[in-house]
N, C-alpha and C. Protein backbone atom coordinates (compact mmCIF):
# COMPACT_ATOMS: atom_id res chain seq x y z
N UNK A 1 0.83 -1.18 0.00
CA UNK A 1 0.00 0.00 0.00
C UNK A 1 0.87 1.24 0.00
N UNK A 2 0.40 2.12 -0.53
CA UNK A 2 1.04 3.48 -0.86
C UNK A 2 0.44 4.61 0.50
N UNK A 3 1.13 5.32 0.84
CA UNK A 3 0.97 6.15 2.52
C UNK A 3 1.68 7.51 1.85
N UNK A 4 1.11 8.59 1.97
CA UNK A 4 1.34 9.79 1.76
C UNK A 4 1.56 10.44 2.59
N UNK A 5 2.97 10.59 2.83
CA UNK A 5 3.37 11.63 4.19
C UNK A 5 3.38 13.23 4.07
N UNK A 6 2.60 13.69 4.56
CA UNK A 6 2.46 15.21 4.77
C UNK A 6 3.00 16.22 5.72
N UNK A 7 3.96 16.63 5.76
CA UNK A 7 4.93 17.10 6.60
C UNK A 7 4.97 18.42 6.32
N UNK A 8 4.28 19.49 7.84
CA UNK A 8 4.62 20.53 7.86
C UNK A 8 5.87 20.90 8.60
N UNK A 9 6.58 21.86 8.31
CA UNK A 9 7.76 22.37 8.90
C UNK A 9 7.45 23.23 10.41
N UNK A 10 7.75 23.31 10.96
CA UNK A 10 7.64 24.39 12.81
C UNK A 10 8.02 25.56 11.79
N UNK A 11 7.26 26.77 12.19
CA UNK A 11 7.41 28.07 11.37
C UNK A 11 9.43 28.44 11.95
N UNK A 12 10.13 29.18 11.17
CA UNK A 12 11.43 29.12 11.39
C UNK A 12 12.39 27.76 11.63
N UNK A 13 12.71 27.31 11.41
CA UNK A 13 13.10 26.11 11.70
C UNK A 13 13.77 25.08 10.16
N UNK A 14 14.14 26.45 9.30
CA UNK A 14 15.22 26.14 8.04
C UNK A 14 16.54 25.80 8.48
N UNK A 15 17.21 26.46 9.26
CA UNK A 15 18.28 25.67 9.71
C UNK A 15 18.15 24.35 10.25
N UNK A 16 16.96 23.91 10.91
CA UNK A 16 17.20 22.54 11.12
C UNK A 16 16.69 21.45 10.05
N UNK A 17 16.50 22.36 9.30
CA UNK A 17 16.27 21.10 7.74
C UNK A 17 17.33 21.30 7.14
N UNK A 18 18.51 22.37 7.24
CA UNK A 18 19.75 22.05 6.87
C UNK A 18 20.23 21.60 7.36
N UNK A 19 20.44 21.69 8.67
CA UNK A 19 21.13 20.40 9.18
C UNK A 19 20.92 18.79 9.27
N UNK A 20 19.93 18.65 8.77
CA UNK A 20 19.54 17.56 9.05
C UNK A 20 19.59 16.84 7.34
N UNK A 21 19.58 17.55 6.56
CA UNK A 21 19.20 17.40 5.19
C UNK A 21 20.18 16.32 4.84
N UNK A 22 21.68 16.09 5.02
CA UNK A 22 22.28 14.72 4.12
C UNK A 22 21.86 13.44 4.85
N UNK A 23 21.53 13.20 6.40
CA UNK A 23 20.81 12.24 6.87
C UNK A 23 19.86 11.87 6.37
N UNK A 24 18.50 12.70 6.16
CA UNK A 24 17.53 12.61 5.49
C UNK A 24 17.35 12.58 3.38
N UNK A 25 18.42 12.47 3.23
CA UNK A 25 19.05 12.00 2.09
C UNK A 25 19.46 10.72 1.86
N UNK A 26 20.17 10.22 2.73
CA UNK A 26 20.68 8.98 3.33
C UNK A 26 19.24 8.09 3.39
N UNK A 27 18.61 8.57 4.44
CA UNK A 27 17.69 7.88 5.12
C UNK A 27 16.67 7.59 3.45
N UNK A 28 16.43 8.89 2.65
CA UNK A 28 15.26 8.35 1.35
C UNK A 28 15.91 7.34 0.27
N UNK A 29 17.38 7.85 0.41
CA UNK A 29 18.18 6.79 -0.47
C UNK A 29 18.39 4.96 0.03
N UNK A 30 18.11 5.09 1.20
CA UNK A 30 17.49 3.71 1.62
C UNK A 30 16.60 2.95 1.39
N UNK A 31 15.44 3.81 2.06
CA UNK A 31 13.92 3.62 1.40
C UNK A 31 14.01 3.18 -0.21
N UNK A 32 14.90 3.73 -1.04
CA UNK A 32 14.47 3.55 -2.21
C UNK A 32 14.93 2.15 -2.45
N UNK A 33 16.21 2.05 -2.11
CA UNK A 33 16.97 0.68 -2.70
C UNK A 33 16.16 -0.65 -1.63
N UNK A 34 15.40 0.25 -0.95
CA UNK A 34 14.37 -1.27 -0.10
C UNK A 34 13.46 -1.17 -0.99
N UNK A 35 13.05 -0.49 -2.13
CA UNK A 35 11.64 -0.06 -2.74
C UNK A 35 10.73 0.28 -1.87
N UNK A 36 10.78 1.22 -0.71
CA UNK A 36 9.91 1.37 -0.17
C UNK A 36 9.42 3.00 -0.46
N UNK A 37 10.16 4.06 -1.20
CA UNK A 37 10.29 4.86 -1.81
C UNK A 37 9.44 5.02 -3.14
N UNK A 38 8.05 5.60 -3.14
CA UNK A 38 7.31 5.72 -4.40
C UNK A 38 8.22 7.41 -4.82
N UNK A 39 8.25 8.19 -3.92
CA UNK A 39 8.88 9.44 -4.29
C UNK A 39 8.45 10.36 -3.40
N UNK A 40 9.74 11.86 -3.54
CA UNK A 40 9.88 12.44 -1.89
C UNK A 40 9.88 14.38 -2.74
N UNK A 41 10.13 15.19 -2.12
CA UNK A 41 10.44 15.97 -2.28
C UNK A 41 9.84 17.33 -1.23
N UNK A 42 10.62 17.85 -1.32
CA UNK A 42 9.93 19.52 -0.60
C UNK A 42 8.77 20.17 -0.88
N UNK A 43 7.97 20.86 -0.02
CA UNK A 43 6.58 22.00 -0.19
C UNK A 43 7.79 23.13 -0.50
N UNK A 44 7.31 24.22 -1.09
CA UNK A 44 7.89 25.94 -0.86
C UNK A 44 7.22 26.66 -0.37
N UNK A 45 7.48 27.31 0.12
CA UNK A 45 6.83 28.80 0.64
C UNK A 45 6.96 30.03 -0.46
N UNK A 46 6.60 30.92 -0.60
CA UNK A 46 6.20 31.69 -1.78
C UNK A 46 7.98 32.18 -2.39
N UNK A 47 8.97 32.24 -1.92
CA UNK A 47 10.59 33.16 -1.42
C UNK A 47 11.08 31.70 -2.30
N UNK A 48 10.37 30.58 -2.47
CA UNK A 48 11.11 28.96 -2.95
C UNK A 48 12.05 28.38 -1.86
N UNK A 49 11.48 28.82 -0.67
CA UNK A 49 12.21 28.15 0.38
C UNK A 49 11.70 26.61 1.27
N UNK A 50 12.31 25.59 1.39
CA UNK A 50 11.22 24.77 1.78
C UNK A 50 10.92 24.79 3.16
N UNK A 51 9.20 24.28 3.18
CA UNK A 51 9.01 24.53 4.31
C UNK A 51 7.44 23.53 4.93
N UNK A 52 8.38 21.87 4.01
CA UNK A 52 7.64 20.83 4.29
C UNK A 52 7.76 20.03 3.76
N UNK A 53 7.20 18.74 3.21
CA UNK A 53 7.97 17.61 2.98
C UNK A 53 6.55 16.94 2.62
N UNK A 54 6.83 16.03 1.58
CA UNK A 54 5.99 15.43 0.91
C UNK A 54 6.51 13.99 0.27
N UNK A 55 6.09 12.85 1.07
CA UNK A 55 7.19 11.31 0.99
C UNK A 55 5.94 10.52 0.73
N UNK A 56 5.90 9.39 -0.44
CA UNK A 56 5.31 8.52 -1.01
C UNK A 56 6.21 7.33 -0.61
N UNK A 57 5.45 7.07 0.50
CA UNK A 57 6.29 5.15 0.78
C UNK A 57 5.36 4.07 0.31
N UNK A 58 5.51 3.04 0.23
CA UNK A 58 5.47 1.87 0.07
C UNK A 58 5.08 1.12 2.05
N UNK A 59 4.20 0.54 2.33
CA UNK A 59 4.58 0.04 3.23
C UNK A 59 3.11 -0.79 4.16
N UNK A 60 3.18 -1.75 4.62
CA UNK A 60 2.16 -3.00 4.63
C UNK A 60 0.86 -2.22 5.43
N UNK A 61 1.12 -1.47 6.34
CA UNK A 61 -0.10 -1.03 7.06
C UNK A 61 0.28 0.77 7.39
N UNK A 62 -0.46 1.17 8.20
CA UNK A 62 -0.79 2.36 8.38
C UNK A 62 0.47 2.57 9.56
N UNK A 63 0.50 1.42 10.78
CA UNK A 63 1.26 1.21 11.95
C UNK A 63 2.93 1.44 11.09
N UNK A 64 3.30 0.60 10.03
CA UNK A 64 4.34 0.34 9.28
C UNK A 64 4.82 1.67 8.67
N UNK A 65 4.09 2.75 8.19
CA UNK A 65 4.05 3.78 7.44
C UNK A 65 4.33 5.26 8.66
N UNK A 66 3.75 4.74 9.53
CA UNK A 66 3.80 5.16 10.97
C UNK A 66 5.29 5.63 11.49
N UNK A 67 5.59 4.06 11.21
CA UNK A 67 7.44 3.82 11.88
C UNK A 67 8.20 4.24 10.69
N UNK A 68 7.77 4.35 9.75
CA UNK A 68 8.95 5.18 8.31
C UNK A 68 9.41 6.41 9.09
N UNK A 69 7.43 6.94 9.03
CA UNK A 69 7.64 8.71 9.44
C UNK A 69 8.54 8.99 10.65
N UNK A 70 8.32 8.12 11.93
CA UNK A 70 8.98 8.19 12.83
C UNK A 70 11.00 8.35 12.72
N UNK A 71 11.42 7.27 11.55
CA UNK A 71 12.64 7.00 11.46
C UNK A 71 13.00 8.00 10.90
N UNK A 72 12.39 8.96 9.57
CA UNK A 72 13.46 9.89 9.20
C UNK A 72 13.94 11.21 10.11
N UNK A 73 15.28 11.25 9.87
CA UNK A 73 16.01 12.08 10.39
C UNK A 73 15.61 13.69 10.46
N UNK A 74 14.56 13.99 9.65
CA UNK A 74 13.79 15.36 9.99
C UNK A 74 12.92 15.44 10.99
N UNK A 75 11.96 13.76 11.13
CA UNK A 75 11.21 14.50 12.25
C UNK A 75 12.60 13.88 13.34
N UNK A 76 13.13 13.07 13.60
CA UNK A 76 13.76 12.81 14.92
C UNK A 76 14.54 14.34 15.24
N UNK A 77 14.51 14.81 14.26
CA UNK A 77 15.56 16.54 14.37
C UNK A 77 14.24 17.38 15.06
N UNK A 78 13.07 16.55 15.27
CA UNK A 78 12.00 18.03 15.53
C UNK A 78 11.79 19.10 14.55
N UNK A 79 11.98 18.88 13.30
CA UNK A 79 11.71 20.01 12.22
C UNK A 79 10.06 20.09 12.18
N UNK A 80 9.33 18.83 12.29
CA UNK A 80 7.57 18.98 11.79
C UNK A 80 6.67 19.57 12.85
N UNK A 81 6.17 20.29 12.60
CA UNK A 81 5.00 20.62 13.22
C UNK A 81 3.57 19.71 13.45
N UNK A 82 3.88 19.40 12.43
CA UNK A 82 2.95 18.01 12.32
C UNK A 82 3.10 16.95 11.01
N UNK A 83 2.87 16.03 11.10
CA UNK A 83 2.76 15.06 10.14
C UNK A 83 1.32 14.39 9.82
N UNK A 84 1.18 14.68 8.52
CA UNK A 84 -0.24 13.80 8.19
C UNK A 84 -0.24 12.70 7.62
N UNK A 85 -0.61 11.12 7.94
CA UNK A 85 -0.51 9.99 7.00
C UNK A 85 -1.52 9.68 6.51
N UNK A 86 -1.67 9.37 5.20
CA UNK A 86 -3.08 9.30 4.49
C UNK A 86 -2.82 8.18 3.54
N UNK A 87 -3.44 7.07 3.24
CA UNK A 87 -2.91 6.05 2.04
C UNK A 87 -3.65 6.69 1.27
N UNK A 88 -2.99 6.60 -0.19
CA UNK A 88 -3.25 6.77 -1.15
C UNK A 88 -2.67 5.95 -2.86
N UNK A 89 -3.70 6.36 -3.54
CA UNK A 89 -3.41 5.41 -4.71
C UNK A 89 -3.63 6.17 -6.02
N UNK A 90 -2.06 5.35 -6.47
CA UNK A 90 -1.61 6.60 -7.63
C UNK A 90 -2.40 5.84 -8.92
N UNK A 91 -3.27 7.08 -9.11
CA UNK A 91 -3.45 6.36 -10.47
C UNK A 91 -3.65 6.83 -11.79
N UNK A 92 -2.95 8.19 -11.97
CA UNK A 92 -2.54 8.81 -13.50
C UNK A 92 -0.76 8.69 -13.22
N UNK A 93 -0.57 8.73 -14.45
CA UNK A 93 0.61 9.15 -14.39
C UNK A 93 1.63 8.01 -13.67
N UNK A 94 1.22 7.13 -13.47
CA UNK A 94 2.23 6.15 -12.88
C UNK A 94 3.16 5.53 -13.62
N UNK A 95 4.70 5.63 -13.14
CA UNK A 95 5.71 4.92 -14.08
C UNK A 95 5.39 3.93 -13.96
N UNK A 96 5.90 3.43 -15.09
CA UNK A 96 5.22 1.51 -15.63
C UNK A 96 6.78 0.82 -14.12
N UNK A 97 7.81 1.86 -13.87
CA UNK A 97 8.70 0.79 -13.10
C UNK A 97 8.05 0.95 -11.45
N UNK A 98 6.88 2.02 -11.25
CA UNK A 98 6.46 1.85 -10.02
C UNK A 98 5.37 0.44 -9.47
């Protein structure tokens, strides 16, 4: 099942997504080579600064998708304000290798 992580940033709190950013690089470059990685990338704020996070995992239940969000190195840094998990299912546009 596919889990859509919705990750707001704590208002100020860009330095700790720089700091935290090659861990959390690390950590999606994992995910991927487990295939648990559908695809990741940053929200912007109007300036193109990021200021949230948007992660397509792979993963058996809601509890499972749960412990992803938990493991990456942005929220263990305290960068989110909140996190939303929602399954979801891709269905335009899907690469034939997803």
């Amino acid at each position: 099942m596919l889990f859509a992580l919705i990750c707001k940033d704590k208002p100020g709190n860009l330095q700790v997504r720089l700091d935290a950013r090659s861990e959390h690089v690390a950590f999606l470059e994992t995910l991927s080579g487990e295939k648990k990685l559908a695809f990741a990338g940053p929200f912007l704020d109007a300036d193109g600064k990021p200021n949230g996070s948007l992660v397509v995992v792979e993963a058996a239940d809601l509890a499972a998708a749960e412990a992803l969000s938990a493991a990456d190195p942005y929220a263990k840094a305290g960068l989110f304000e909140n996190v939303e998990i929602r399954q979801w299912n891709w269905t335009f546009n899907k690469p034939a290798s997803a």
